[in-house]
Protein backbone atom coordinates (compact mmCIF):
# COMPACT_ATOMS: atom_id res chain seq x y z
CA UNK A 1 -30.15 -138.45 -159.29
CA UNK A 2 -33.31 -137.01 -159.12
CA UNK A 3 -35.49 -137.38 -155.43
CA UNK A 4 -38.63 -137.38 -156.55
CA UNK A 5 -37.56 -140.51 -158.76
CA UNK A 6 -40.83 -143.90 -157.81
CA UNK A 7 -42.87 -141.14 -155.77
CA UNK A 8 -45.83 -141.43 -159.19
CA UNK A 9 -45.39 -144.88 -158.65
CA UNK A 10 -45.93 -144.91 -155.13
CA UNK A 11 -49.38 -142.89 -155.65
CA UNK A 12 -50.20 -144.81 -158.34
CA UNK A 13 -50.18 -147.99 -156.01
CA UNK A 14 -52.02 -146.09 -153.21
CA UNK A 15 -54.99 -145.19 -155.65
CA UNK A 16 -55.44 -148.53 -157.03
CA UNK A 17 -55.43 -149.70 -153.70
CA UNK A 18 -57.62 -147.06 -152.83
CA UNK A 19 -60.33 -147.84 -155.88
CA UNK A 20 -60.06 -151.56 -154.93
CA UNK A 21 -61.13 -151.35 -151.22
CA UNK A 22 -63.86 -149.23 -152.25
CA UNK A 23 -64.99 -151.58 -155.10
CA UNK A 24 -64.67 -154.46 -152.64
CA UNK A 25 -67.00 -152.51 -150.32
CA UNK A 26 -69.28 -151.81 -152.67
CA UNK A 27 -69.72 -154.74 -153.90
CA UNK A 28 -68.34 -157.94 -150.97
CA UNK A 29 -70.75 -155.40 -149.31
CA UNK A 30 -73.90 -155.04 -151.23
CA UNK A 31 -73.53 -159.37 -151.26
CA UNK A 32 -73.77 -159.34 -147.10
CA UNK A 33 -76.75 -157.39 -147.14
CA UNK A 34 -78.37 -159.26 -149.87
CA UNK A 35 -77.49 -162.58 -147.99
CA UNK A 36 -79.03 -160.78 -144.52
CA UNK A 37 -81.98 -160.27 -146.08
CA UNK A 38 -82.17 -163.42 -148.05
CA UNK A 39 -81.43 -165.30 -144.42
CA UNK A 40 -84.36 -163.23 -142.82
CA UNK A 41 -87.04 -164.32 -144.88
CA UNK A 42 -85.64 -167.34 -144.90
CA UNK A 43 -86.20 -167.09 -141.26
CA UNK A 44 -89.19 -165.69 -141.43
CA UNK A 45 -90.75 -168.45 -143.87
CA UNK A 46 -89.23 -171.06 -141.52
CA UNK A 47 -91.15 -169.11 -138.45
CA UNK A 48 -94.57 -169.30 -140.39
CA UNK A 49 -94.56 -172.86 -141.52
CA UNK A 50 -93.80 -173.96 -137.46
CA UNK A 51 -96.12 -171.53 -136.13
CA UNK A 52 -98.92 -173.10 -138.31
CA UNK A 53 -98.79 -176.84 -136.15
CA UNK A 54 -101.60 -175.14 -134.02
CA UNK A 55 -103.47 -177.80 -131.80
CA UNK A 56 -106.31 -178.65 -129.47
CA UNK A 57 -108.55 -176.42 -131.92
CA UNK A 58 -111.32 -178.75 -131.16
CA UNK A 59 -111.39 -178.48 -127.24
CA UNK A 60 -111.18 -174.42 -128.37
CA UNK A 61 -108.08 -173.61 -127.18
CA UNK A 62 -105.79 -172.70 -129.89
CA UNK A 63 -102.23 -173.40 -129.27
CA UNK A 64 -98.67 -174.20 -131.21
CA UNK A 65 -97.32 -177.60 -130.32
CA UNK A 66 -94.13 -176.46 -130.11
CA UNK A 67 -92.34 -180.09 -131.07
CA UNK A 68 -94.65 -180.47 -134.41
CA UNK A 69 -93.59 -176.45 -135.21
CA UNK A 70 -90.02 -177.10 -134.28
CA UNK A 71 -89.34 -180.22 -136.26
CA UNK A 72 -91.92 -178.11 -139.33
CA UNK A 73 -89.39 -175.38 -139.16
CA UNK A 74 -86.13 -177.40 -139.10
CA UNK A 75 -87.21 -179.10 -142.38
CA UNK A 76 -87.47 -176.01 -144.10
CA UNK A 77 -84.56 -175.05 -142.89
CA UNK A 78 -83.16 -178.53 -144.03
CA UNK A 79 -84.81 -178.94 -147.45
CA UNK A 80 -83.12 -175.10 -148.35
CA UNK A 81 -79.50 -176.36 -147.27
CA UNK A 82 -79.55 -173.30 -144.28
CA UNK A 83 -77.92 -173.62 -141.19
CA UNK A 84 -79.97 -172.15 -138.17
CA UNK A 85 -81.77 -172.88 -134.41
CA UNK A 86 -84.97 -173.14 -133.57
CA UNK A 87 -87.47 -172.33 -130.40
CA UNK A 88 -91.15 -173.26 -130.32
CA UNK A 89 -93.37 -172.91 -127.25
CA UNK A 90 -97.10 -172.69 -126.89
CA UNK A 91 -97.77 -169.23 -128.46
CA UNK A 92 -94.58 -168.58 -130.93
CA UNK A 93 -91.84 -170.06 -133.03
CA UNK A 94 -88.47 -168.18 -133.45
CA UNK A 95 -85.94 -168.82 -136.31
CA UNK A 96 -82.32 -167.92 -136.55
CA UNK A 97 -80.63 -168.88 -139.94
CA UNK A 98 -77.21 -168.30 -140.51
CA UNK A 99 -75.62 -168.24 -143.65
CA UNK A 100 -71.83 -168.17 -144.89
CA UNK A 101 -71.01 -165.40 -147.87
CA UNK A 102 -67.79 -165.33 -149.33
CA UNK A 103 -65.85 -162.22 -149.90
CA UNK A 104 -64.13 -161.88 -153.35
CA UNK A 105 -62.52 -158.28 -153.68
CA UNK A 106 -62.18 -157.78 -150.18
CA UNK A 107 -60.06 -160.94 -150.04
CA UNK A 108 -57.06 -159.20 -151.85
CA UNK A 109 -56.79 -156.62 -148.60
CA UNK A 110 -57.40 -159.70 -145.85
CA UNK A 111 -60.97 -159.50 -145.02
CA UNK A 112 -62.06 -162.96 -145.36
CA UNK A 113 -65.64 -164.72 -145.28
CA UNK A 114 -68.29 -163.58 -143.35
CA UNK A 115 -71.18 -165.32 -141.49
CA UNK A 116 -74.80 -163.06 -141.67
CA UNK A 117 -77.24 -164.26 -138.75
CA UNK A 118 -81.25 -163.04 -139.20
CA UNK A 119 -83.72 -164.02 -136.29
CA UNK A 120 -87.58 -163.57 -137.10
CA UNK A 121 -90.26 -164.88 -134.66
CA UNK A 122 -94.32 -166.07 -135.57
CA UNK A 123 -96.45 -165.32 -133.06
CA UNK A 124 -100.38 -167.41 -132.97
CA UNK A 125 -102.79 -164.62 -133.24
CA UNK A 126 -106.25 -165.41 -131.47
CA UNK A 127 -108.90 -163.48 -133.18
């Protein structure tokens, strides 16, 4: 009986396991970074509309109300179906979204979902 008898089929396994990692890498991982960015200007859009509730213009101070901007920026959150927190005060509005992305190759070797977080802050700019 010959020793070297299974050892192609052994290497055989080990590439395709090899090709599929990096295919799941390449692409379970270009999906995470396009949901990271996709959850920053999310963020970012949420962030703008809240830090626009700017009050007491007429007495010439210009400030955010932060309840008006935090409830603004929760509804954008809301009406897109994103998950995320919130923090208003007088002079800026911060946005965290997170978002959920599935992995589909990298499944097969036991990575499972991942959650992507992106935080962006509007600041009121007094010219």
């Amino acid at each position: 009986m010959n020793r070297d008898q299974g050892l192609v089929t052994a290497f055989v396994i080990g590439l395709v396991m090899t090709f599929v990692v990096a295919a799941g890498l390449a692409v379970d991982g270009g999906r995470l970074v396009a949901a990271h960015v996709t959850a920053g200007d999310h963020a970012e859009n949420a962030a703008r509309a809240g830090a626009q509730e700017v009050t007491f213009v007429r007495l010439g101070w210009r400030l955010i109300d932060p309840s008006r901007a935090a409830a603004t920026a929760r509804a954008y959150l809301q009406s897109h179906g994103l998950e995320g927190d919130v923090h208003a005060d007088f002079r800026s509005v911060t946005v965290t979204v997170r978002m959920h992305q599935r992995t589909t190759l990298l499944q097969l070797v036991g990575v499972g979902d991942r959650t992507v977080a992106s935080t962006r802050t509007a600041r009121l700019v007094v010219a």
